[in-house]
C-alpha atoms as a PDB file:
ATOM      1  CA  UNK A   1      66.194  -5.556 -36.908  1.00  0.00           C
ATOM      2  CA  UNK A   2      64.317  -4.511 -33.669  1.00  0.00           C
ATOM      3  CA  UNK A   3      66.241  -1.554 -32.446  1.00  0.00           C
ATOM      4  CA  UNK A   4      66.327   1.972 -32.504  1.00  0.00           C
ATOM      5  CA  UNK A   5      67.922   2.462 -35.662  1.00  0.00           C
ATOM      6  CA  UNK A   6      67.123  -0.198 -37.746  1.00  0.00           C
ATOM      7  CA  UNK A   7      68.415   1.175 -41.107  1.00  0.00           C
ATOM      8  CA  UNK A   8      71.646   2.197 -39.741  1.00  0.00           C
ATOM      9  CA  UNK A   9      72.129  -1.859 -38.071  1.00  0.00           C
ATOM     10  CA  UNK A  10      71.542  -2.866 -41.862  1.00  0.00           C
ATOM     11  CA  UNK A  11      73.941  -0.336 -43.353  1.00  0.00           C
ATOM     12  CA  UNK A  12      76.876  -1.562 -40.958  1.00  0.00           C
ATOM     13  CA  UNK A  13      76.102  -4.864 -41.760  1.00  0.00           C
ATOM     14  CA  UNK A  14      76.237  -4.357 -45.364  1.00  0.00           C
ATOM     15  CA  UNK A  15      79.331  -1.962 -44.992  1.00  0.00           C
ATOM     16  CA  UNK A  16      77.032   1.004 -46.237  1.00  0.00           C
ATOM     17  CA  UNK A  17      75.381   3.751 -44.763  1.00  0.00           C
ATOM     18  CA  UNK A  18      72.074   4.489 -43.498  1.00  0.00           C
ATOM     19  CA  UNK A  19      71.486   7.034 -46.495  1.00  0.00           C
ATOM     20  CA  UNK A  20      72.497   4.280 -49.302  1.00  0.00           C
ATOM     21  CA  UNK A  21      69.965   2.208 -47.947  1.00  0.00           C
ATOM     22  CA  UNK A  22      67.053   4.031 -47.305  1.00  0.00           C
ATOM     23  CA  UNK A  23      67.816   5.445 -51.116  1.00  0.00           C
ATOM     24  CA  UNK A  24      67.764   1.760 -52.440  1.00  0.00           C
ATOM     25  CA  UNK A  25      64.515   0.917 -50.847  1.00  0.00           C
ATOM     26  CA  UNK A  26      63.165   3.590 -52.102  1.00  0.00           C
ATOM     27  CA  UNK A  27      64.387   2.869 -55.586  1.00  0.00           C
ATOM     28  CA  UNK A  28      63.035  -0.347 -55.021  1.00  0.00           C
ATOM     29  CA  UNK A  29      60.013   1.198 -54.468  1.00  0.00           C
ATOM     30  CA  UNK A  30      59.615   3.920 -57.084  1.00  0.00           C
ATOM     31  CA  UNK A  31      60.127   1.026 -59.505  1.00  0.00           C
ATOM     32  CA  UNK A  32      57.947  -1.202 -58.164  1.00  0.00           C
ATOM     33  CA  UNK A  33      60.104  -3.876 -57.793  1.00  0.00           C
ATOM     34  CA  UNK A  34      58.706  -3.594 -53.925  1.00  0.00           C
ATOM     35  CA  UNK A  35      55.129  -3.038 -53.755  1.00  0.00           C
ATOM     36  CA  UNK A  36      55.441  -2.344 -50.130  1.00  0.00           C
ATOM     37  CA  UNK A  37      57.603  -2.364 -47.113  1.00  0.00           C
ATOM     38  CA  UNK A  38      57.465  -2.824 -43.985  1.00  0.00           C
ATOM     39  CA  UNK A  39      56.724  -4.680 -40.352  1.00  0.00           C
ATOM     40  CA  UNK A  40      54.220  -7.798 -40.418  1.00  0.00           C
ATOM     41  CA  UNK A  41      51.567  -7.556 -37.633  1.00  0.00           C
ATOM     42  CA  UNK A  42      49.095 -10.220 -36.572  1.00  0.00           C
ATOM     43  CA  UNK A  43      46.625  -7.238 -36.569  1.00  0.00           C
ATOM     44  CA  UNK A  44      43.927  -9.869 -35.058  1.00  0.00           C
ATOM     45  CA  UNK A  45      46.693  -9.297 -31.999  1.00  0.00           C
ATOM     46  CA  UNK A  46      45.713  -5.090 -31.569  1.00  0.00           C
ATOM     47  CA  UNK A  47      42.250  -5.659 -32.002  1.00  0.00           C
ATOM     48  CA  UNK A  48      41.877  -5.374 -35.646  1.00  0.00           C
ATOM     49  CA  UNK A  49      41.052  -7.734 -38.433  1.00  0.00           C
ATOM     50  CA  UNK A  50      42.257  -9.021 -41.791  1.00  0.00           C
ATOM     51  CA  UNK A  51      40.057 -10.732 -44.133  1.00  0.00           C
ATOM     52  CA  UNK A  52      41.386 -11.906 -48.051  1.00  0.00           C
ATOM     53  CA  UNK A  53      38.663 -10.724 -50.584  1.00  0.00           C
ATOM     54  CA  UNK A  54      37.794 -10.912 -54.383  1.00  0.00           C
ATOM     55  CA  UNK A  55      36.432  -8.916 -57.140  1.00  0.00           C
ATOM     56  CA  UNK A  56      35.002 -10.256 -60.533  1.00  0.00           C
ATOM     57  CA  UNK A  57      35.858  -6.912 -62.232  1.00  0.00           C
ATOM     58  CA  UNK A  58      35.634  -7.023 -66.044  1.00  0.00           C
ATOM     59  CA  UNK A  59      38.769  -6.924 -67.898  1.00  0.00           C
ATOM     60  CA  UNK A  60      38.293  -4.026 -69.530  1.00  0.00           C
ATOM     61  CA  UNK A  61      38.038  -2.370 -66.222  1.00  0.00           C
ATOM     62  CA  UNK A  62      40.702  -4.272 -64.266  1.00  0.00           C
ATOM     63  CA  UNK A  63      43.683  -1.582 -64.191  1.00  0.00           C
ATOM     64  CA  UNK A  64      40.894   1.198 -63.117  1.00  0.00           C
ATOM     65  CA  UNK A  65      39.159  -1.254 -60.278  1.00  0.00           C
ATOM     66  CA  UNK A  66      42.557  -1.732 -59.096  1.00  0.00           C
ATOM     67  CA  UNK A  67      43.858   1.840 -59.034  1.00  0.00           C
ATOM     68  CA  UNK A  68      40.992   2.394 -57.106  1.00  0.00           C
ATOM     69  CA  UNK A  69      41.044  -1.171 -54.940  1.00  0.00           C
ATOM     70  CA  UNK A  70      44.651   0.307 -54.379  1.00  0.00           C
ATOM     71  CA  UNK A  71      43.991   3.362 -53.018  1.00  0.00           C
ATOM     72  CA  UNK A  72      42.548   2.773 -49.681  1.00  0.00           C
ATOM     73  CA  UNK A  73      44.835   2.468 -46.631  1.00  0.00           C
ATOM     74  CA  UNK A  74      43.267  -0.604 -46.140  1.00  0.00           C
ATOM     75  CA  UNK A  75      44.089  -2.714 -48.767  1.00  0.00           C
ATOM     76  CA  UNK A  76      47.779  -4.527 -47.873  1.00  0.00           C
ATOM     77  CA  UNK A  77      48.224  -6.027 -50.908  1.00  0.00           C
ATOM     78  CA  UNK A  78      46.139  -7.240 -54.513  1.00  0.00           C
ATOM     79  CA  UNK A  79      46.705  -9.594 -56.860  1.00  0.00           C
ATOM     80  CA  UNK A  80      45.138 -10.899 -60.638  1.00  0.00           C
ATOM     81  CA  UNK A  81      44.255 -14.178 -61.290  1.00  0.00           C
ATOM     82  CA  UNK A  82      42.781 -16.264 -63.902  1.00  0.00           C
ATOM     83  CA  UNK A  83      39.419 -17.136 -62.546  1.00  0.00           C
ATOM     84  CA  UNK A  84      36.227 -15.460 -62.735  1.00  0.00           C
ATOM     85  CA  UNK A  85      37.300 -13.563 -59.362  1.00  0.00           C
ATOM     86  CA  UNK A  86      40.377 -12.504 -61.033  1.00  0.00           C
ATOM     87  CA  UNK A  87      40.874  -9.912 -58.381  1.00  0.00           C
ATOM     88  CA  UNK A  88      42.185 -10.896 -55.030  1.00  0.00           C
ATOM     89  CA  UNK A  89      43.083  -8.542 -52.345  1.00  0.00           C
ATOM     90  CA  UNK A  90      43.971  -8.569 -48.028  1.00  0.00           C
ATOM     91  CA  UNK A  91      42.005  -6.044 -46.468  1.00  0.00           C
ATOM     92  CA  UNK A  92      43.378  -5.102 -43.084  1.00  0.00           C
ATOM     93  CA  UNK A  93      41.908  -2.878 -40.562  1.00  0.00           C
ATOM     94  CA  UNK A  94      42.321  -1.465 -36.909  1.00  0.00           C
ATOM     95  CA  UNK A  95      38.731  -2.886 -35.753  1.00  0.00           C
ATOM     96  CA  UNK A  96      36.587  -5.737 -36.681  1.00  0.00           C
ATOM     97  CA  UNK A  97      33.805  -3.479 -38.127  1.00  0.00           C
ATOM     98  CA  UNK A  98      36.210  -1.746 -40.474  1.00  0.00           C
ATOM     99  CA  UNK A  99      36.350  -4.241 -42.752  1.00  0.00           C
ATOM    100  CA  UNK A 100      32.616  -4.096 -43.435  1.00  0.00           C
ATOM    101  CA  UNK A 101      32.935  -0.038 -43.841  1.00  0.00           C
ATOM    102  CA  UNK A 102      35.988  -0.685 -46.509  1.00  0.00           C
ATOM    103  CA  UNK A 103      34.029  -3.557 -48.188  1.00  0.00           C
ATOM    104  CA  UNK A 104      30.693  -0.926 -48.804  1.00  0.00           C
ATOM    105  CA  UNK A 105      33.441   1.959 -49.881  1.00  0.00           C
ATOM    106  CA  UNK A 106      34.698  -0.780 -52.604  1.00  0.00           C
ATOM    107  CA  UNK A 107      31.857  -1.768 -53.702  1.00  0.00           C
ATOM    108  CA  UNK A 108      30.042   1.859 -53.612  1.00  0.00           C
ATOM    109  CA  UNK A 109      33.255   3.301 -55.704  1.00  0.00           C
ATOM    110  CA  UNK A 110      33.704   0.310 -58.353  1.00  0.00           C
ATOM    111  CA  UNK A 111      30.240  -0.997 -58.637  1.00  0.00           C
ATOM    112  CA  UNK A 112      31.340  -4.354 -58.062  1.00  0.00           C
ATOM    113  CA  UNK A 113      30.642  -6.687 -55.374  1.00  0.00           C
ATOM    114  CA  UNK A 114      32.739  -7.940 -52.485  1.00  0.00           C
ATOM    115  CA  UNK A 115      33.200 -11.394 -51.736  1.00  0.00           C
ATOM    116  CA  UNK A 116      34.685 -11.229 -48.671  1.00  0.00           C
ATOM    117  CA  UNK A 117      36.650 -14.604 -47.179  1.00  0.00           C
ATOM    118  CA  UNK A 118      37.687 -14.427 -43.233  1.00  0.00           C
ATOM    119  CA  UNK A 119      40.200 -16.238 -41.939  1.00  0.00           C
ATOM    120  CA  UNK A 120      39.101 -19.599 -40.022  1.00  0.00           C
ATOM    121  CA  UNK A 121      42.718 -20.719 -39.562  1.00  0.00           C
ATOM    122  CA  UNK A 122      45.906 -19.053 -38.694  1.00  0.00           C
ATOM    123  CA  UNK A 123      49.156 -20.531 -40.580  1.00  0.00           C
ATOM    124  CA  UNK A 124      52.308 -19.798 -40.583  1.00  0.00           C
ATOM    125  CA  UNK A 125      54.870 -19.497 -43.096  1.00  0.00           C
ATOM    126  CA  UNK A 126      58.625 -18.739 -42.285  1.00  0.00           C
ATOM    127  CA  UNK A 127      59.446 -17.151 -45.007  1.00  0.00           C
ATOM    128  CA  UNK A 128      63.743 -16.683 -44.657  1.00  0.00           C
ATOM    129  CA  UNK A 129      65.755 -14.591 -47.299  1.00  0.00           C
ATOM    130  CA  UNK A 130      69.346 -15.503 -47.954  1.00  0.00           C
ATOM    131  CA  UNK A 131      71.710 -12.270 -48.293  1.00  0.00           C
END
């Protein structure tokens, strides 16, 4: 919720407190059942940009590329697939020339090269989860 304690609104509304729920998230977290958590921003909004980009990293490689793919503030979240780019990932960054300065850092720390896809169309998907 949008208030000043959001946690705590939670807690009441699942007849918990505050602690028990932070604590769970971060369970959630530690086990990587959550990857992240947090606020959505349309970034584009504060004068940043987002841009989805892929990797063709060999397999052998893969779990390094990502550790390091992983690593950088920037990166909001990466995903395999089964296609020669078999690395997808959302950069994110607080100005539109920060995604070329995170797209030379990949590339200069895996080796690999960017392909870098910008967004040409906003959608929208209202994603809703049931308690």
């Amino acid at each position: 919720p949008l208030c000043d304690a959001p946690y705590q609104a939670v807690a009441e509304q699942l007849g918990t407190t505050e602690a028990d729920v932070l604590a769970r998230l971060r369970r959630l977290l530690d086990d990587k059942v959550l990857t992240r958590f947090g606020p959505m921003f349309q970034v584009e909004r504060l004068g940043g940009r987002f841009v989805l980009a892929a990797l063709a990293v060999p397999e052998a490689r893969f779990d390094a590329v990502a550790a390091q793919v992983n690593a950088l503030p920037e990166v909001a979240h990466n995903y395999r697939r089964e296609h020669r780019l078999n690395m997808w990932f959302v950069l994110a960054t607080e100005t539109p020339e920060g995604i070329a300065d995170a797209i030379r850092r990949i590339e200069t720390d895996t080796g690999l090269r960017v392909f870098a896809f910008p967004k040409r169309r906003e959608f929208f998907v209202d994603m809703r989860l049931q308690a």
